[in-house]
C-alpha atoms as a PDB file:
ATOM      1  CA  UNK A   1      49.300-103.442  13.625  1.00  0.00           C
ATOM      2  CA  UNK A   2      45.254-103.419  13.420  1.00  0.00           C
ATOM      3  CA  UNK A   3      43.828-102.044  16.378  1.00  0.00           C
ATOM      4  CA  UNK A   4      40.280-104.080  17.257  1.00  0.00           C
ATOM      5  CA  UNK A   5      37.704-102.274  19.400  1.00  0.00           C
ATOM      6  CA  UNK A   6      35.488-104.167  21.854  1.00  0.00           C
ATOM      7  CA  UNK A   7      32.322-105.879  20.064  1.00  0.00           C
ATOM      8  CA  UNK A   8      29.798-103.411  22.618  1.00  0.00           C
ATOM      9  CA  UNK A   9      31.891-100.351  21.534  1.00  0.00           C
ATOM     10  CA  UNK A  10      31.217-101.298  17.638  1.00  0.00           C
ATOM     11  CA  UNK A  11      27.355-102.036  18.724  1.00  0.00           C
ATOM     12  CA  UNK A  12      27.104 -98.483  19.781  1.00  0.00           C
ATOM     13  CA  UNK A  13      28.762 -96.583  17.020  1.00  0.00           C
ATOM     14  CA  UNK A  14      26.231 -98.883  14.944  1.00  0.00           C
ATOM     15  CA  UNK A  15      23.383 -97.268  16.626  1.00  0.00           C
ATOM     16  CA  UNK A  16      24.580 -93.869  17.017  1.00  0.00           C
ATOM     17  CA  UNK A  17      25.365 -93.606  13.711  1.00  0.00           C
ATOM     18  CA  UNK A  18      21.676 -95.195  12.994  1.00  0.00           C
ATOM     19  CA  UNK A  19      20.156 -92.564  14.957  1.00  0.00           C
ATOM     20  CA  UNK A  20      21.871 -89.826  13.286  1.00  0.00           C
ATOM     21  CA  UNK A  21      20.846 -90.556   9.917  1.00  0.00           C
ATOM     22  CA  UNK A  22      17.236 -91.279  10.958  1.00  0.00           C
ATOM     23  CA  UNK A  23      16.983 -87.371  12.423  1.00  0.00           C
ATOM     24  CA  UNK A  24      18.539 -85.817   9.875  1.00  0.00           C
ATOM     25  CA  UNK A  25      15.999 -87.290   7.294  1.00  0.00           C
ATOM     26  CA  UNK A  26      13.399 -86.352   9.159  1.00  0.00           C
ATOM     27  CA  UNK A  27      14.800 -82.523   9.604  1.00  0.00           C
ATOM     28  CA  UNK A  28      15.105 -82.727   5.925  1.00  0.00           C
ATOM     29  CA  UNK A  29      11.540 -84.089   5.504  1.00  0.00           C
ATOM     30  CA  UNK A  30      10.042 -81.551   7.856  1.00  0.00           C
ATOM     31  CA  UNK A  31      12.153 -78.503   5.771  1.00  0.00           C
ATOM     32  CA  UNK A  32      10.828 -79.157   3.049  1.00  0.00           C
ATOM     33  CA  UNK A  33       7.416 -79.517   3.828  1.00  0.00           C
ATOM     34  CA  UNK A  34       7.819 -76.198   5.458  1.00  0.00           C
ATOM     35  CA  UNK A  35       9.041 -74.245   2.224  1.00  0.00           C
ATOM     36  CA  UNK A  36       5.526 -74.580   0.696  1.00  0.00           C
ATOM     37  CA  UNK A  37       4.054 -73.460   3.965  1.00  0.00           C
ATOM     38  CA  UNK A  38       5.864 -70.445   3.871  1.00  0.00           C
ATOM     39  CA  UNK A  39       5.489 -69.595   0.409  1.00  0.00           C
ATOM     40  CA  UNK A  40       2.018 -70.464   0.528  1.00  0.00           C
ATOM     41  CA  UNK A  41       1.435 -67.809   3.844  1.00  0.00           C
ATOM     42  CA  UNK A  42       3.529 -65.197   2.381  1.00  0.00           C
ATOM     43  CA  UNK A  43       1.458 -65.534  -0.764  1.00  0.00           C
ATOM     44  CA  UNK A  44      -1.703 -65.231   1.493  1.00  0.00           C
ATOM     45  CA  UNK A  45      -0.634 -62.307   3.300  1.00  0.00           C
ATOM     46  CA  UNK A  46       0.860 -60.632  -0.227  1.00  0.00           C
ATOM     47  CA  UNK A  47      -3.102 -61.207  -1.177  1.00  0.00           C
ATOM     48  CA  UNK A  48      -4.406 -59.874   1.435  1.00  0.00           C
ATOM     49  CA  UNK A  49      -2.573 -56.968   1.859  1.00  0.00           C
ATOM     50  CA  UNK A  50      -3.352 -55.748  -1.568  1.00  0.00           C
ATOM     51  CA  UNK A  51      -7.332 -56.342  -1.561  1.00  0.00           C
ATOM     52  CA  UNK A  52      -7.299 -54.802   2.311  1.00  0.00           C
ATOM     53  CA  UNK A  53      -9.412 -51.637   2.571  1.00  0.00           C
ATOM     54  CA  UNK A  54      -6.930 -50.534   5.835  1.00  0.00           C
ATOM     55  CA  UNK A  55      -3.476 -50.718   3.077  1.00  0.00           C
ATOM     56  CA  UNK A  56      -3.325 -47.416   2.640  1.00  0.00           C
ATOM     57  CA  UNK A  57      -3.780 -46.212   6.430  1.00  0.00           C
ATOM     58  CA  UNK A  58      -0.858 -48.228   7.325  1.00  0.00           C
ATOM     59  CA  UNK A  59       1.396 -47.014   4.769  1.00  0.00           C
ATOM     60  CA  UNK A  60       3.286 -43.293   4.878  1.00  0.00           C
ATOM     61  CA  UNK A  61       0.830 -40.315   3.322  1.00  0.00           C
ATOM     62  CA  UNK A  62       2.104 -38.442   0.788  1.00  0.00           C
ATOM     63  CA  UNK A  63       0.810 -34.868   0.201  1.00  0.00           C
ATOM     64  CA  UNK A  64       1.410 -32.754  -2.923  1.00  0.00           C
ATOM     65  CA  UNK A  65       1.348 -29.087  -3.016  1.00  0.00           C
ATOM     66  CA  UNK A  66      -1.474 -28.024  -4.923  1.00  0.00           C
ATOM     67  CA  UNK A  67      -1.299 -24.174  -5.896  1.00  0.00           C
ATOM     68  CA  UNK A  68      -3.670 -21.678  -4.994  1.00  0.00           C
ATOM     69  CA  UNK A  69      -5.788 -20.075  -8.014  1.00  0.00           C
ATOM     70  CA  UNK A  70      -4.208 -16.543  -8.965  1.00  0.00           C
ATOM     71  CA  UNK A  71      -7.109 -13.599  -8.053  1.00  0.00           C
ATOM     72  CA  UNK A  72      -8.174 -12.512 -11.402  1.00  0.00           C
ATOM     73  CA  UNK A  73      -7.271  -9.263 -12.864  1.00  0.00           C
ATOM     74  CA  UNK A  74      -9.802  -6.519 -13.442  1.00  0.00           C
ATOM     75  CA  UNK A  75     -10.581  -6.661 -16.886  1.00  0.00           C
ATOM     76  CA  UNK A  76      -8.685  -4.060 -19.093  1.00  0.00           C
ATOM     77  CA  UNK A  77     -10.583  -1.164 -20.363  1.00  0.00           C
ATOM     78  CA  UNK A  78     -10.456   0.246 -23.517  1.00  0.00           C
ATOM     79  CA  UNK A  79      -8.387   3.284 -22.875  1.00  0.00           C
ATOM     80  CA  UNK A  80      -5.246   1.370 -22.110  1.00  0.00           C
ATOM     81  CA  UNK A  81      -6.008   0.325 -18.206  1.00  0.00           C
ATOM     82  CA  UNK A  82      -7.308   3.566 -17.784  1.00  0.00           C
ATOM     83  CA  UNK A  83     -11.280   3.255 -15.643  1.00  0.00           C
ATOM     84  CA  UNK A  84     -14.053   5.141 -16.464  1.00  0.00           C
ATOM     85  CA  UNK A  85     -13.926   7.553 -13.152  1.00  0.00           C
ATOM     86  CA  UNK A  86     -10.525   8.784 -14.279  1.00  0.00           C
ATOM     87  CA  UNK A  87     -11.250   9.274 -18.192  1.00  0.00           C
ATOM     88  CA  UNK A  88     -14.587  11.457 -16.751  1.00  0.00           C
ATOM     89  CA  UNK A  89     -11.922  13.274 -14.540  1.00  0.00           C
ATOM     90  CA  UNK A  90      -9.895  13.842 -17.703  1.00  0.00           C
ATOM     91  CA  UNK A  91     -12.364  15.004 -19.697  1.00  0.00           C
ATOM     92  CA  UNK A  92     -14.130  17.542 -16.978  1.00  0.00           C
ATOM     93  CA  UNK A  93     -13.160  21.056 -17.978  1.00  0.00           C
ATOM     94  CA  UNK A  94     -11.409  22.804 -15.873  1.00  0.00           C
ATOM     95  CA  UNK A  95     -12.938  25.872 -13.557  1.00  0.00           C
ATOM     96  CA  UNK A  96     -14.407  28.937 -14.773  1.00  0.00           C
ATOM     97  CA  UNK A  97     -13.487  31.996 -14.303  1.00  0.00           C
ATOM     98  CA  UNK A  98     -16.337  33.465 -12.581  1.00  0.00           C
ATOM     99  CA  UNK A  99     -16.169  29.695 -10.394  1.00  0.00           C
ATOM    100  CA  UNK A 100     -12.760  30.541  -9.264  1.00  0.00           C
ATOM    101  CA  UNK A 101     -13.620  34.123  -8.684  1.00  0.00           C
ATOM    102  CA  UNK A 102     -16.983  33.552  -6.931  1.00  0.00           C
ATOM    103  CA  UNK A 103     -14.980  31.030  -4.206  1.00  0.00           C
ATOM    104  CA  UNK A 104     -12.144  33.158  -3.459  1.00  0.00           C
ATOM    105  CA  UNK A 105     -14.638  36.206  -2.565  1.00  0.00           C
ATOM    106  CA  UNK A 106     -16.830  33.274  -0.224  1.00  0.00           C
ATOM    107  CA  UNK A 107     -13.077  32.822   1.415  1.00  0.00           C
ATOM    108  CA  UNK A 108     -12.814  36.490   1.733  1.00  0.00           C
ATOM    109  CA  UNK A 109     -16.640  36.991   3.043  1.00  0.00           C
ATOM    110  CA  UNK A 110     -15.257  34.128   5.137  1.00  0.00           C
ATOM    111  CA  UNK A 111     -12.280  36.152   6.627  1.00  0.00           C
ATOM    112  CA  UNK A 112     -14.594  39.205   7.216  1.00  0.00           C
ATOM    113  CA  UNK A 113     -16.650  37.190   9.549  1.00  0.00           C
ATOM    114  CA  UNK A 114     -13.781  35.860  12.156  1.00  0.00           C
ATOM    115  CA  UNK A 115     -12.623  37.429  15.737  1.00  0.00           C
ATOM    116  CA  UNK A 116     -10.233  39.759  15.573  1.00  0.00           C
ATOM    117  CA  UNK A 117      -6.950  39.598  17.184  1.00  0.00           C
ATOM    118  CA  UNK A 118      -5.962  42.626  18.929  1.00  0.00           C
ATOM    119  CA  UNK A 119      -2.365  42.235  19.220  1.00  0.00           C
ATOM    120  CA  UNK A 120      -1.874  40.151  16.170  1.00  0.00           C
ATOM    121  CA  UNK A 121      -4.342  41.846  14.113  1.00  0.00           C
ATOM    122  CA  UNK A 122      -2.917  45.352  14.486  1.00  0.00           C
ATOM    123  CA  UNK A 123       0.988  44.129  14.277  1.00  0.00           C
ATOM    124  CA  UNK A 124       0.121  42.461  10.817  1.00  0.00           C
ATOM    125  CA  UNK A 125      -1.662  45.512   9.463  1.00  0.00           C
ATOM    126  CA  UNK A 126       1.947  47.784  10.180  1.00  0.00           C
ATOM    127  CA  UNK A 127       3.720  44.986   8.525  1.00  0.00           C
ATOM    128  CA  UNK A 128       1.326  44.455   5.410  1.00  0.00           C
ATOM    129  CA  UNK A 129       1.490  48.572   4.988  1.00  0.00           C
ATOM    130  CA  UNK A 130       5.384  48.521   4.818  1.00  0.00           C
ATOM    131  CA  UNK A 131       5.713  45.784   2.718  1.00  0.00           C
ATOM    132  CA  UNK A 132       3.523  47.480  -0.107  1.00  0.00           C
ATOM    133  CA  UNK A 133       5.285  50.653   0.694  1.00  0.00           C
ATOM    134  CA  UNK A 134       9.117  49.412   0.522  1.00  0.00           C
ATOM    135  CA  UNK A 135      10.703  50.537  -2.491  1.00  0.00           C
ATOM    136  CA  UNK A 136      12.871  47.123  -2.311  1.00  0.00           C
ATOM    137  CA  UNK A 137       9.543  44.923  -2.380  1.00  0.00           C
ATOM    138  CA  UNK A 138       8.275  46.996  -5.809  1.00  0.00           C
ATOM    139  CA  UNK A 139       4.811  46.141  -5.047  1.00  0.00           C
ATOM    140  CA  UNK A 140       3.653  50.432  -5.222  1.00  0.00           C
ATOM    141  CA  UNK A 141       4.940  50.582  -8.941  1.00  0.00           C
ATOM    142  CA  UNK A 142       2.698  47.825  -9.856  1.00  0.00           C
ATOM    143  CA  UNK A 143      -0.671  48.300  -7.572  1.00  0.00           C
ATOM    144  CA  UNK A 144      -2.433  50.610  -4.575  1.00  0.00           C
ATOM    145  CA  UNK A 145      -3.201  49.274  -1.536  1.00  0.00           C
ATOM    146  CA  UNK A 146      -6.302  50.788  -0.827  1.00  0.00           C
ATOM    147  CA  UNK A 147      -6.549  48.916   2.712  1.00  0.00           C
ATOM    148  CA  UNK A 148      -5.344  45.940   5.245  1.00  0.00           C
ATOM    149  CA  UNK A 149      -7.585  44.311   7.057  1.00  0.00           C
ATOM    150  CA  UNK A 150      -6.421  41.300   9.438  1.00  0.00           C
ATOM    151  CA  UNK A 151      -8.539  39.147  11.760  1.00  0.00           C
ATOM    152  CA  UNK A 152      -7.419  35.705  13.871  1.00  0.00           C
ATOM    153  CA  UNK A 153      -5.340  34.172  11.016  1.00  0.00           C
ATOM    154  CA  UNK A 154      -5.489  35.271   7.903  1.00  0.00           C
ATOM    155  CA  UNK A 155      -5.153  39.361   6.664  1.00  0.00           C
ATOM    156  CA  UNK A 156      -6.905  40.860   3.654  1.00  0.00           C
ATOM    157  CA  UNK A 157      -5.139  43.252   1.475  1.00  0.00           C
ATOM    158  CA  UNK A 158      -7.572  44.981  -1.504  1.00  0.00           C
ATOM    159  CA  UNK A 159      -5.484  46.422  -4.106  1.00  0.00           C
ATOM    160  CA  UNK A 160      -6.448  49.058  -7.216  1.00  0.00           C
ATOM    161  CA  UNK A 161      -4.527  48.565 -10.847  1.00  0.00           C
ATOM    162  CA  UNK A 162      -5.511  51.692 -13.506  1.00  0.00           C
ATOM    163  CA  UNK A 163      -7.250  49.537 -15.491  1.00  0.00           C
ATOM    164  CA  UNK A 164      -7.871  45.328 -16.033  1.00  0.00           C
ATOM    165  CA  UNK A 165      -5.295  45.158 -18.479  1.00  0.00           C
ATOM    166  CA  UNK A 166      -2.724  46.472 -15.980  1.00  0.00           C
ATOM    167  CA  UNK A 167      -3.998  44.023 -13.534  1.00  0.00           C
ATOM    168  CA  UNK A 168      -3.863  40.886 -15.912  1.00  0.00           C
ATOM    169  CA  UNK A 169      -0.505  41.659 -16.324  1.00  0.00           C
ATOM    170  CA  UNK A 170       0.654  42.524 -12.952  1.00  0.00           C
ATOM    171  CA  UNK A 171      -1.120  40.446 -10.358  1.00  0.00           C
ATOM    172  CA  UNK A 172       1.447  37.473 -10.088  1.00  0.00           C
ATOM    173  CA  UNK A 173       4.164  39.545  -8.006  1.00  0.00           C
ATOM    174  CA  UNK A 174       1.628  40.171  -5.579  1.00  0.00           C
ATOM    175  CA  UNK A 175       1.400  36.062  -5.058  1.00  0.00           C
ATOM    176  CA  UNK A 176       4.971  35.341  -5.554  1.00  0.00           C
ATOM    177  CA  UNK A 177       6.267  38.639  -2.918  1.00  0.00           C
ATOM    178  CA  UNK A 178       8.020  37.372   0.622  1.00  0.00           C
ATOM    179  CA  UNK A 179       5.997  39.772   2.445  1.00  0.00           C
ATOM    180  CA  UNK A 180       6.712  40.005   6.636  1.00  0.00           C
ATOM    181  CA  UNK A 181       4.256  38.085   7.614  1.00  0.00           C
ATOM    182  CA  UNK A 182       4.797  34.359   6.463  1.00  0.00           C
ATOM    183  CA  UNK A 183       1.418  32.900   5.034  1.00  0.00           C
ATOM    184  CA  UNK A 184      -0.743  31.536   2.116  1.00  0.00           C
ATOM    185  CA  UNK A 185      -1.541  34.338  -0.410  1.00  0.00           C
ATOM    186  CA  UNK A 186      -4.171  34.191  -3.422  1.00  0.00           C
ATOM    187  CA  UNK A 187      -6.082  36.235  -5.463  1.00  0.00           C
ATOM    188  CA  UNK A 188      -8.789  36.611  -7.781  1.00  0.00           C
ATOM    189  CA  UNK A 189      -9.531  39.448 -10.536  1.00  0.00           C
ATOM    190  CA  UNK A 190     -13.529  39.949 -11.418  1.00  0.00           C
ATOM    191  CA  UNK A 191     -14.114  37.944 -14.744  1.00  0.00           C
ATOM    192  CA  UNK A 192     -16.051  40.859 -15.810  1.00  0.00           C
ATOM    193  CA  UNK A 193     -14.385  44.326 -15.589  1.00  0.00           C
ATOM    194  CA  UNK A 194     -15.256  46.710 -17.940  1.00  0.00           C
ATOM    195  CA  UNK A 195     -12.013  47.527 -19.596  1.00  0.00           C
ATOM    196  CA  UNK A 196     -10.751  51.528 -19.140  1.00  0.00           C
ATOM    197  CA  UNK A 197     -12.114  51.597 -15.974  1.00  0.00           C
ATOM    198  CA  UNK A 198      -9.867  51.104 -12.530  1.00  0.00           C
ATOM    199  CA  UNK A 199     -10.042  47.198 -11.123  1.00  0.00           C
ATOM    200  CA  UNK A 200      -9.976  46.329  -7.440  1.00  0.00           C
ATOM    201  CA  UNK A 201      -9.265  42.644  -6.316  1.00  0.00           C
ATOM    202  CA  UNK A 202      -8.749  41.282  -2.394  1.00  0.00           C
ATOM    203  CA  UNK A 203      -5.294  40.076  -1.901  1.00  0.00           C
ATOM    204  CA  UNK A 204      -6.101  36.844   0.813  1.00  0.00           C
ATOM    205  CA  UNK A 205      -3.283  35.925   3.075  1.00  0.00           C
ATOM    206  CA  UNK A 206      -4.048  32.481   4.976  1.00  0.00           C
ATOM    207  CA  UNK A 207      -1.663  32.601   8.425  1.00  0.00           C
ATOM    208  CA  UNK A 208      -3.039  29.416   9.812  1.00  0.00           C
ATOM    209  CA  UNK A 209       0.206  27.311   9.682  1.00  0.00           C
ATOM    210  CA  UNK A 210       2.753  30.766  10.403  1.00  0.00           C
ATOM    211  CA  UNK A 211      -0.303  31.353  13.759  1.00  0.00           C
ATOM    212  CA  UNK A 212       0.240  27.811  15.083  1.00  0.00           C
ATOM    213  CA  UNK A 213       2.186  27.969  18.111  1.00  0.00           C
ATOM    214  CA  UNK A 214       0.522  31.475  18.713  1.00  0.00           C
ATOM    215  CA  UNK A 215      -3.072  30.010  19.559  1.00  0.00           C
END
């Protein structure tokens, strides 16, 4: 059975349905006039982005690591990195004789010219004496000791060989001997000792380290 609505209930749907259509062509009219709006602004702004002075302030900064330049190397010298100051040390000759004799008797002078110790002094003498008089030491088959002399920290011991050739060959024990008193010992033999003849030298023995906690 066909159901029949009223004729003002029809009337109505009539104009709602009117109404409807006539805003939804008019969204769709007002969409699509939009879209070129928008792609026309976004096109603008694209545009003006790229020929802005200000682009690259707003965008993140990136920094690259640029190395620092390497000091340069001396040149090389022709000796094979060797320098001029150490070749001239290389080729200076070594001392003289009468050099190396002539500044071990300025050290001696040297020693002659110091204080003297009395307790020290004279307890160093007795020990020197024995040492070159012990039979264990050996020192009295191979020199004299013609005298001992000691002042605030060193002693001086002047020994007599028979002849320079006795003393070129026998001077090293005197160096190399433990001797009582713990210090420094050198010597020197005179460059120019007539041969035959007896040869006296001045045995130097530097106490300054062995006097330390004395003074």
């Amino acid at each position: 059975m066909a159901r029949h609505w009223p004729a003002s209930v029809a009337l109505l749907g009539a104009l709602l349905a009117a109404s409807i259509g006539a805003l939804c062509g008019a969204a769709l009219v007002v969409a699509r006039a939009e879209k070129p709006q928008a792609e026309a602004g976004r096109a603008g702004a694209e545009e003006s982005r790229r020929s802005s002075p200000l682009r690259d302030e707003a965008q993140p900064k990136k920094f690259a690591i640029i190395p620092l330049p390497r000091p340069s190397s001396p040149p090389a010298s022709d000796d094979a990195g060797v320098d001029g100051n150490a070749r001239r040390e290389e080729e200076a000759p070594p001392p003289t004789r009468e050099a190396v004799y002539t500044a071990h008797e300025e050290t001696v002078a040297a020693h002659y010219r110091d204080g003297r110790d009395p307790v020290w002094s004279t307890r160093a003498e007795a020990h020197l004496k024995s040492d070159f008089e012990s039979d264990k030491m050996g020192l009295k088959r191979l020199v004299s000791l013609v005298g001992v002399d000691c002042r605030m920290t060193s002693c001086v011991a002047t020994v007599e060989w028979n002849d320079a050739q006795r003393a070129s060959s026998s001077w090293q024990p005197l160096v190399q001997a433990m001797y009582s008193e713990p210090c420094a010992t050198a010597i020197a033999l005179p460059p120019d000792a007539p041969p035959g003849q007896p040869l006296r030298a001045h045995l130097l023995l530097d106490c300054t380290e062995a006097r330390a906690s004395e003074l």
